[in-house]
C-alpha atoms as a PDB file:
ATOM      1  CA  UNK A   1     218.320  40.004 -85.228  1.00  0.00           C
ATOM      2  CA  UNK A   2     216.230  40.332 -82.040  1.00  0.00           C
ATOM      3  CA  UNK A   3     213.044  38.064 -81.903  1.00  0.00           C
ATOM      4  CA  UNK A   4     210.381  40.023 -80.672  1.00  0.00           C
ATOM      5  CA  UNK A   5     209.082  38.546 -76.809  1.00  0.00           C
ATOM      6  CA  UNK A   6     205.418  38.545 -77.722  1.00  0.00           C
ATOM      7  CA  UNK A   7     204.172  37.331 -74.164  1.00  0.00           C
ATOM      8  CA  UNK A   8     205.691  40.882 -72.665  1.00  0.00           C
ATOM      9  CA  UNK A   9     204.823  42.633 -75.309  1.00  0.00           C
ATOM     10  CA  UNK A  10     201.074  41.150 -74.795  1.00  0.00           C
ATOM     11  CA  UNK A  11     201.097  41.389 -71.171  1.00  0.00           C
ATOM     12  CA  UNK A  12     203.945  44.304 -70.465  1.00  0.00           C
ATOM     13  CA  UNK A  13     206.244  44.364 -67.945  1.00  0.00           C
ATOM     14  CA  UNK A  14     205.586  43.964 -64.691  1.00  0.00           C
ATOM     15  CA  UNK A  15     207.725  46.815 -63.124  1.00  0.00           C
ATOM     16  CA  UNK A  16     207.795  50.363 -64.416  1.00  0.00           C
ATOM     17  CA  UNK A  17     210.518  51.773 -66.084  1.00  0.00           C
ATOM     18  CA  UNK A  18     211.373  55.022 -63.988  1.00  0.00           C
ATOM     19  CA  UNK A  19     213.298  57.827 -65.523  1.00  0.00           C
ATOM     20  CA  UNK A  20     213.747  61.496 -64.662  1.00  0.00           C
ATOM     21  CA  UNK A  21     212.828  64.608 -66.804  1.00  0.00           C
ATOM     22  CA  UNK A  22     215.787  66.145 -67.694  1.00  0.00           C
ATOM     23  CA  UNK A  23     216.202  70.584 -68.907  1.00  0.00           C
ATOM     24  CA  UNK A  24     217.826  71.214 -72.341  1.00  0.00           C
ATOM     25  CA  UNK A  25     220.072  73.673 -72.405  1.00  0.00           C
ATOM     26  CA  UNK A  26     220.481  75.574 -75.813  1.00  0.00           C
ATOM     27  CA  UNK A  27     221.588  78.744 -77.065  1.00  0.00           C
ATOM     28  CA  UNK A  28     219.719  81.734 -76.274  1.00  0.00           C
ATOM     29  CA  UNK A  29     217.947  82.488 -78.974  1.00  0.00           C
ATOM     30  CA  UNK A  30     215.401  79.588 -78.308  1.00  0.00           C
ATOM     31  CA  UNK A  31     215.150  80.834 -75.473  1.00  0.00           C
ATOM     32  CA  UNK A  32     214.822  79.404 -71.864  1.00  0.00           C
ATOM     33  CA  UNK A  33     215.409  75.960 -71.004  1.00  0.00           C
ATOM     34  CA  UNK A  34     212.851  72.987 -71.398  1.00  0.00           C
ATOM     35  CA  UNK A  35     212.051  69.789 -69.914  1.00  0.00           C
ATOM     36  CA  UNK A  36     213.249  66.606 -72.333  1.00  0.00           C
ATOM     37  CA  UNK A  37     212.352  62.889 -71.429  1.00  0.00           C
ATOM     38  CA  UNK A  38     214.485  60.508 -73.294  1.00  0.00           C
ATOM     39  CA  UNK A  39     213.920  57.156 -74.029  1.00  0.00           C
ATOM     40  CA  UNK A  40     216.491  54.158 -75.420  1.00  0.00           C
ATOM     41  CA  UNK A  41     217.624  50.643 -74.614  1.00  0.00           C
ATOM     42  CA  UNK A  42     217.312  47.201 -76.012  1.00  0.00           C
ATOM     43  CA  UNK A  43     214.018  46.972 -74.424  1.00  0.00           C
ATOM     44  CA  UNK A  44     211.529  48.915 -77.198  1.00  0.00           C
ATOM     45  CA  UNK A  45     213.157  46.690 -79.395  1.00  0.00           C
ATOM     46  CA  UNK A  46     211.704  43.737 -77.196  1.00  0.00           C
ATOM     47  CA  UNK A  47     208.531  45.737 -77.850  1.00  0.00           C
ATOM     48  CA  UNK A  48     208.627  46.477 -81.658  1.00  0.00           C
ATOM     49  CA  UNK A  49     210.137  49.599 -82.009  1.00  0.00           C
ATOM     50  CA  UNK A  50     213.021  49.537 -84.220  1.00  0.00           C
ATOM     51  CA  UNK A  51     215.519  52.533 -85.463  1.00  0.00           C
ATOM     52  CA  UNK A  52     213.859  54.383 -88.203  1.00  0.00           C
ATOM     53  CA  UNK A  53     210.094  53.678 -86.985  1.00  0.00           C
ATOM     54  CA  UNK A  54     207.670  56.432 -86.925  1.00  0.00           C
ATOM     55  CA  UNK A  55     205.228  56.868 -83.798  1.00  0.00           C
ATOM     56  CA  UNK A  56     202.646  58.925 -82.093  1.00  0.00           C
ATOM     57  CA  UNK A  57     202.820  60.769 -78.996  1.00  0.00           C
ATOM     58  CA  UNK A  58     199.877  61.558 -77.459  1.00  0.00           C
ATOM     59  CA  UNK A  59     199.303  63.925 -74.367  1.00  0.00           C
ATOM     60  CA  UNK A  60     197.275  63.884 -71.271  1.00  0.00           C
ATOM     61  CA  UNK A  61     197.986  65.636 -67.599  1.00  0.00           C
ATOM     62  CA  UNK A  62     200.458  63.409 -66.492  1.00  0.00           C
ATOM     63  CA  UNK A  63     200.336  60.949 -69.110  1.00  0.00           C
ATOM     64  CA  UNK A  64     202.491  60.640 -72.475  1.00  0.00           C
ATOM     65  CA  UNK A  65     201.426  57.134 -74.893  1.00  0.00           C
ATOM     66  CA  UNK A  66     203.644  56.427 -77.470  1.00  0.00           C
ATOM     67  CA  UNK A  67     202.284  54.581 -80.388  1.00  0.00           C
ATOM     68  CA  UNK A  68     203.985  52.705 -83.059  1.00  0.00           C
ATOM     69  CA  UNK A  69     202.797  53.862 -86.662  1.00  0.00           C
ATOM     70  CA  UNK A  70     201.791  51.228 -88.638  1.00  0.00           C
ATOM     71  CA  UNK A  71     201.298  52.980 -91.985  1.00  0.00           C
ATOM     72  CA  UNK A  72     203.636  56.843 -91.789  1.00  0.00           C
ATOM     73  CA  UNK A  73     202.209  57.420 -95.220  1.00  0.00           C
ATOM     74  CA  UNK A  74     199.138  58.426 -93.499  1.00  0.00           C
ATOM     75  CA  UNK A  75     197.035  56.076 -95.649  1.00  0.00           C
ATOM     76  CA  UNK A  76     194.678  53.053 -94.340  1.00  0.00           C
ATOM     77  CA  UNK A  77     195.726  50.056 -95.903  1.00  0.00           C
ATOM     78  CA  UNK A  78     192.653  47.236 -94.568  1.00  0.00           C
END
């Protein structure tokens, strides 16, 4: 089991994680290739995201945020 670090995951790291947008390459009938960003390492467990977890990716210019899902049944349990 890996005990969640809750003073990074409160305060984040302190340096970036860099990584480079990659093309997928597929068959042609999806035609031409796209950019992919992939993401994995011990770290997002560190950070309370574990294998199975849903999230939500949200889009800006230049910005992705990745959101853990709480409840992926869509309901609001307060």
């Amino acid at each position: 089991m890996i005990k969640l670090d809750v003073k990074a995951a409160v305060k984040g790291e302190k340096k970036p994680r860099r990584r480079k947008v990659y093309y997928a390459f597929y068959d042609h009938e999806y035609g031409p290739p796209h950019p992919v960003i992939r993401l994995g390492g011990k770290y997002l467990e560190r950070f309370d995201f574990k294998v199975g977890d849903f999230i939500d990716v949200r889009l800006d210019f230049g910005r992705i945020v990745i959101t853990k899902v709480r409840d992926p049944s869509g309901e609001n349990k307060a």
